[in-house]
C-alpha atoms as a PDB file:
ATOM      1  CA  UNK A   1      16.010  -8.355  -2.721  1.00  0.00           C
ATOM      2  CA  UNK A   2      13.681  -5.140  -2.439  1.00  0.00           C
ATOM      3  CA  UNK A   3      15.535  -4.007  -0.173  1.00  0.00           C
ATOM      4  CA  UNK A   4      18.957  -4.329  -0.631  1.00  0.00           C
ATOM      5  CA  UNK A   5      19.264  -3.781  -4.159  1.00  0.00           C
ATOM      6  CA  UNK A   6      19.930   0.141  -3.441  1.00  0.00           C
ATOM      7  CA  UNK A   7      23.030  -0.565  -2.322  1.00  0.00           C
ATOM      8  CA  UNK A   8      23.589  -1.768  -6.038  1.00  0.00           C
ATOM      9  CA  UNK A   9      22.049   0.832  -7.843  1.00  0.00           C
ATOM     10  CA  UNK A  10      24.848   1.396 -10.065  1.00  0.00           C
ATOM     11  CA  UNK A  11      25.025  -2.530 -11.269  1.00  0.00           C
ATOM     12  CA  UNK A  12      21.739  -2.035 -12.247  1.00  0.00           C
ATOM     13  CA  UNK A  13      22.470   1.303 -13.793  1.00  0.00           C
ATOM     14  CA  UNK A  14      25.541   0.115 -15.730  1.00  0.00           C
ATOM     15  CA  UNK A  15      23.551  -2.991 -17.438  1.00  0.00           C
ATOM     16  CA  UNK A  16      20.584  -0.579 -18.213  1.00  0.00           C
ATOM     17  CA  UNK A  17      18.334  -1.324 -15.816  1.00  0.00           C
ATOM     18  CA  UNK A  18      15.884   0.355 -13.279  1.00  0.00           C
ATOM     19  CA  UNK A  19      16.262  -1.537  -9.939  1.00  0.00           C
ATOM     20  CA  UNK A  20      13.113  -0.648  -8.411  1.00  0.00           C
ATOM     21  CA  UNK A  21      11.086  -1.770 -11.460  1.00  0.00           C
ATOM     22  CA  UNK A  22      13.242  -5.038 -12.265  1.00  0.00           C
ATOM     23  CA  UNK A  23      12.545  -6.034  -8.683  1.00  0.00           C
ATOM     24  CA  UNK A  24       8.786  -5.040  -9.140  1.00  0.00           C
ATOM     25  CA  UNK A  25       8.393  -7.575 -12.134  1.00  0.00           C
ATOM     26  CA  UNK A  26      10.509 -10.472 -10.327  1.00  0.00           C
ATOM     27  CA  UNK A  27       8.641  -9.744  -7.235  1.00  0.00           C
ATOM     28  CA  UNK A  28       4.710 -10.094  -9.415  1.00  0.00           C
ATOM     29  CA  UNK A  29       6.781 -13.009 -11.263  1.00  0.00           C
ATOM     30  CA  UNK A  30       7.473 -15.155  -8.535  1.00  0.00           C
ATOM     31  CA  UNK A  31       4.220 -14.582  -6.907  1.00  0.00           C
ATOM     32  CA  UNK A  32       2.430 -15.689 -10.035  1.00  0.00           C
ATOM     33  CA  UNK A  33       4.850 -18.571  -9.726  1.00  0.00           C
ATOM     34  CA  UNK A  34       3.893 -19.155  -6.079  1.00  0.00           C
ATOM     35  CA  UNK A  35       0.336 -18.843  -6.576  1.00  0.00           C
ATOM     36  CA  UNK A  36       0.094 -21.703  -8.603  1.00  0.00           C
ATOM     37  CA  UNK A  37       1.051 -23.761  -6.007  1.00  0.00           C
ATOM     38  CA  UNK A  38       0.406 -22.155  -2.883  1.00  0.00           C
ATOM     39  CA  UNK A  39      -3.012 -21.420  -2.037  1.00  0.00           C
ATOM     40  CA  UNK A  40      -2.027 -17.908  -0.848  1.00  0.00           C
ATOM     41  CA  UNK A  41      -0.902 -15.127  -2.561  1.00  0.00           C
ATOM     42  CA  UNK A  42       0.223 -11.633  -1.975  1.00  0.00           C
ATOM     43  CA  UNK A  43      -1.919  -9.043  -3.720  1.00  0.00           C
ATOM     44  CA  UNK A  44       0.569  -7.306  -5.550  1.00  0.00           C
ATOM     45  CA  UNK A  45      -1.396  -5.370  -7.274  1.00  0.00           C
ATOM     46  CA  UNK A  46      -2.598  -3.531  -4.754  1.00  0.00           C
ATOM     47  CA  UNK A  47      -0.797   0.098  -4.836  1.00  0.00           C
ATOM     48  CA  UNK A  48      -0.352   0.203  -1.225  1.00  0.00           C
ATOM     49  CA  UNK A  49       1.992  -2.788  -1.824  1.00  0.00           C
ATOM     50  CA  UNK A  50       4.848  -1.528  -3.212  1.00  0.00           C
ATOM     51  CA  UNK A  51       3.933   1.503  -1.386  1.00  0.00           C
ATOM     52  CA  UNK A  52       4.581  -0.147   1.732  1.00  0.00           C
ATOM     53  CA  UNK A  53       7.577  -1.950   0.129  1.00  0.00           C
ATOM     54  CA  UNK A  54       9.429   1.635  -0.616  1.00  0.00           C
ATOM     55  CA  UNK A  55       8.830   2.787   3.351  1.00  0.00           C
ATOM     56  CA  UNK A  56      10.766  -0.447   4.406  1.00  0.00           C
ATOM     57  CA  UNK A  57      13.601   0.154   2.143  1.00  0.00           C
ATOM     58  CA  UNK A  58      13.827   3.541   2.897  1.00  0.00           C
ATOM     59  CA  UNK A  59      13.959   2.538   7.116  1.00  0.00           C
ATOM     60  CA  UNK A  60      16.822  -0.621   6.101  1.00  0.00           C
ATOM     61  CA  UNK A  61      19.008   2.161   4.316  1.00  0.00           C
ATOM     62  CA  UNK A  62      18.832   4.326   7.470  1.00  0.00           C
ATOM     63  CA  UNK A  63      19.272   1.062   9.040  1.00  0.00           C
ATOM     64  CA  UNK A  64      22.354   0.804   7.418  1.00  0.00           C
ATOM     65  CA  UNK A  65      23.390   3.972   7.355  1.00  0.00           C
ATOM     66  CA  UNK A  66      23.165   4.179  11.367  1.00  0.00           C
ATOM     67  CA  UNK A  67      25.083   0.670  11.617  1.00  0.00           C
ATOM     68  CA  UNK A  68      28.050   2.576   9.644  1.00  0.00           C
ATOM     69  CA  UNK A  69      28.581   5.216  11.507  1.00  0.00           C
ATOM     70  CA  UNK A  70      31.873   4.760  13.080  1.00  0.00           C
ATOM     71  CA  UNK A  71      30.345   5.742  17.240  1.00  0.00           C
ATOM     72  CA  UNK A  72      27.595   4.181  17.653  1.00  0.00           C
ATOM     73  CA  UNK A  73      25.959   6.134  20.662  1.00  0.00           C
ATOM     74  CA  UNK A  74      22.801   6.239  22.402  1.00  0.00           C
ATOM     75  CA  UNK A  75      20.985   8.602  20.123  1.00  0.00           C
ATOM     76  CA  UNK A  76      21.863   6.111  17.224  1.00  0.00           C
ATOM     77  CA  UNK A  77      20.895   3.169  19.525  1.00  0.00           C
ATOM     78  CA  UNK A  78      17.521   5.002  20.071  1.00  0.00           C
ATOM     79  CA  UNK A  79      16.424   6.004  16.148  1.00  0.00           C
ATOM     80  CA  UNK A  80      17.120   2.226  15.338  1.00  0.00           C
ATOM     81  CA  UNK A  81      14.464   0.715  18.134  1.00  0.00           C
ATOM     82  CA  UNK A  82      12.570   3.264  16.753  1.00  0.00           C
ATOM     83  CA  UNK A  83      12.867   2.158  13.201  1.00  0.00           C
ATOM     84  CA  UNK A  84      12.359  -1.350  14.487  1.00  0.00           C
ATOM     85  CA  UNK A  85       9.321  -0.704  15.954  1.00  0.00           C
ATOM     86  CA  UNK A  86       7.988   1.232  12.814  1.00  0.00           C
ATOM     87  CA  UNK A  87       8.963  -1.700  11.035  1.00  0.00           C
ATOM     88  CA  UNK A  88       7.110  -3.950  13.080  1.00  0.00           C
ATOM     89  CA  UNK A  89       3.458  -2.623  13.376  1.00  0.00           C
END
């Protein structure tokens, strides 16, 4: 959800919305939710979160951007392992 819901930025425009802070409060909402039966859950409220949550969307839209460009060549092959790898530690 965080991190697609760029790619509908004007949806949530049109209806009024802010994406990034309707997908905040669903995000604390369902991890309220969770909490109560789950005996873990995420700290939310720490800023680094959502900090952490904006660096990830910002890599998937490269991501994405990358995957759309029409020749894919080695350089483009080489910034996405990268971006995995980022990603991943």
């Amino acid at each position: 959800m965080y991190l697609n819901d760029f790619q509908r930025l004007d949806f949530y425009s049109a209806i009024g919305l802010d994406a990034r802070q309707f997908d905040i409060q669903v995000i604390r909402k369902t991890n309220e939710s969770a909490g109560r039966v789950f005996p873990v859950a995420l700290n939310t409220d720490n800023p680094k979160f959502f900090q952490l949550m904006d660096i990830c969307s910002a890599k998937n839209r490269r991501l994405i951007e990358l995957n759309s460009q029409p020749n894919s060549n080695l350089v483009n092959l080489f910034e996405k392992g990268m971006i995995y790898s980022e990603l991943v530690w």
